[in-house]
Protein backbone atom coordinates (compact mmCIF):
# COMPACT_ATOMS: atom_id res chain seq x y z
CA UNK A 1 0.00 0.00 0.00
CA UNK A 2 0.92 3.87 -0.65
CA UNK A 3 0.18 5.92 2.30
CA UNK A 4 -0.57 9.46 1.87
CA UNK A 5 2.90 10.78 1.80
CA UNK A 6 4.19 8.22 -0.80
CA UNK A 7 5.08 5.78 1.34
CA UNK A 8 5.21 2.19 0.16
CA UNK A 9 4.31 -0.14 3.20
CA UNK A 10 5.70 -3.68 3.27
CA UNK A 11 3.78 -6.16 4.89
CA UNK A 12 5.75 -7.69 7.76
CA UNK A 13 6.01 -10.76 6.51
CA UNK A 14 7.74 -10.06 3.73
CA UNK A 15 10.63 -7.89 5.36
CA UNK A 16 10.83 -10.86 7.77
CA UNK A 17 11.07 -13.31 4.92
CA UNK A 18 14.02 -11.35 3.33
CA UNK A 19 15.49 -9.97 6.89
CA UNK A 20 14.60 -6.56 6.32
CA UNK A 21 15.35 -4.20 8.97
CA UNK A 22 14.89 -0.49 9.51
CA UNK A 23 17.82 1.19 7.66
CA UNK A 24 17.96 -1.67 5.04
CA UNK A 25 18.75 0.02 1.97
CA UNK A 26 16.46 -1.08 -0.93
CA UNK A 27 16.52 -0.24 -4.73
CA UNK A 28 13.32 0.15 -7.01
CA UNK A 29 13.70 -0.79 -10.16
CA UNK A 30 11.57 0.99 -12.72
CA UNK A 31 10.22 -1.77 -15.67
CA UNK A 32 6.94 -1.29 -18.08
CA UNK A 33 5.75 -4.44 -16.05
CA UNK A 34 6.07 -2.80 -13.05
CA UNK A 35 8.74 -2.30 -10.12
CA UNK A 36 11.35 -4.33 -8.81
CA UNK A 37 12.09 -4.17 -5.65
CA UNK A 38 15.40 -5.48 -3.78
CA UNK A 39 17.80 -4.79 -1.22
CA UNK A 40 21.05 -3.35 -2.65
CA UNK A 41 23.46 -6.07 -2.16
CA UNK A 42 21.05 -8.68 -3.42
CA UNK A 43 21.26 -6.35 -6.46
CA UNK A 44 25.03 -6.38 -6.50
CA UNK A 45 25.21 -9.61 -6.41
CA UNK A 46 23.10 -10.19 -9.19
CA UNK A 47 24.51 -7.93 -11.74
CA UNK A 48 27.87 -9.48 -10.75
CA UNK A 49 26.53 -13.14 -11.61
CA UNK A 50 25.22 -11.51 -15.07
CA UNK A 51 28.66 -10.31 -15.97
CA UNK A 52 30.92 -12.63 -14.88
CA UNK A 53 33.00 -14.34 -18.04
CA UNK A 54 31.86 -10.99 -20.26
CA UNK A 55 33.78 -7.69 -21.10
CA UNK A 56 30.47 -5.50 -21.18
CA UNK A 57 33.20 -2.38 -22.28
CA UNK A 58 35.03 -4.96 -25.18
CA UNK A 59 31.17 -5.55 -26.45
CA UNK A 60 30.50 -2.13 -26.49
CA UNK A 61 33.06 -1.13 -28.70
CA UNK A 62 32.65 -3.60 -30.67
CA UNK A 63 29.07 -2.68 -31.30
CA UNK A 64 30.40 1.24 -31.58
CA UNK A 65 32.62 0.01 -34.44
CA UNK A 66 29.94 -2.09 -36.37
CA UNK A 67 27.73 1.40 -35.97
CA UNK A 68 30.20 3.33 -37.00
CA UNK A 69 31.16 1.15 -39.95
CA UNK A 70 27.17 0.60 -41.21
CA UNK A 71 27.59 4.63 -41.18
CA UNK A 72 30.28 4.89 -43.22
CA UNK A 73 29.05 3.04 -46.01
C-alpha cells in the first residue's frame, strides 16, 4: 500500500522473509511491467553473476565500431 505521503508499506512478513530491517537500503527498479524491488546487495550480487566471463566495455566497442562502420558506407 501507498500511504498518503508516498510511502510504500511492506507487509511484515515479507521484510521478515528477506530480513529486512529499519535502515535496510532497498533499490526500485523501474520496468513497463512494473517495479522491482530489492535490497542493494542482493542487487550487486546479481549484476555481478550476469557479468561474470563478459567484457560489457570490449562488447561495447565492438558494437560502436559495427555502428560506425554501417555509417560509413
Amino acid at each position: 500500500m501507498v500511504g498518503t505521503k508516498g510511502r510504500m508499506v511492506i507487509p511484515a512478513d515479507i521484510r521478515s522473509r528477506h530480513e529486512w530491517a529499519e535502515g535496510t537500503t532497498l533499490l526500485t527498479i523501474d520496468t513497463d511491467d512494473g517495479v522491482i524491488l530489492m535490497e542493494r546487495q542482493h542487487a550487486l550480487r546479481l549484476i555481478r553473476e550476469q557479468l561474470a566471463g563478459r567484457d560489457p566495455v570490449a562488447e561495447l566497442m565492438r558494437e560502436r565500431r559495427r555502428d560506425a562502420q554501417r555509417e560509413d558506407e
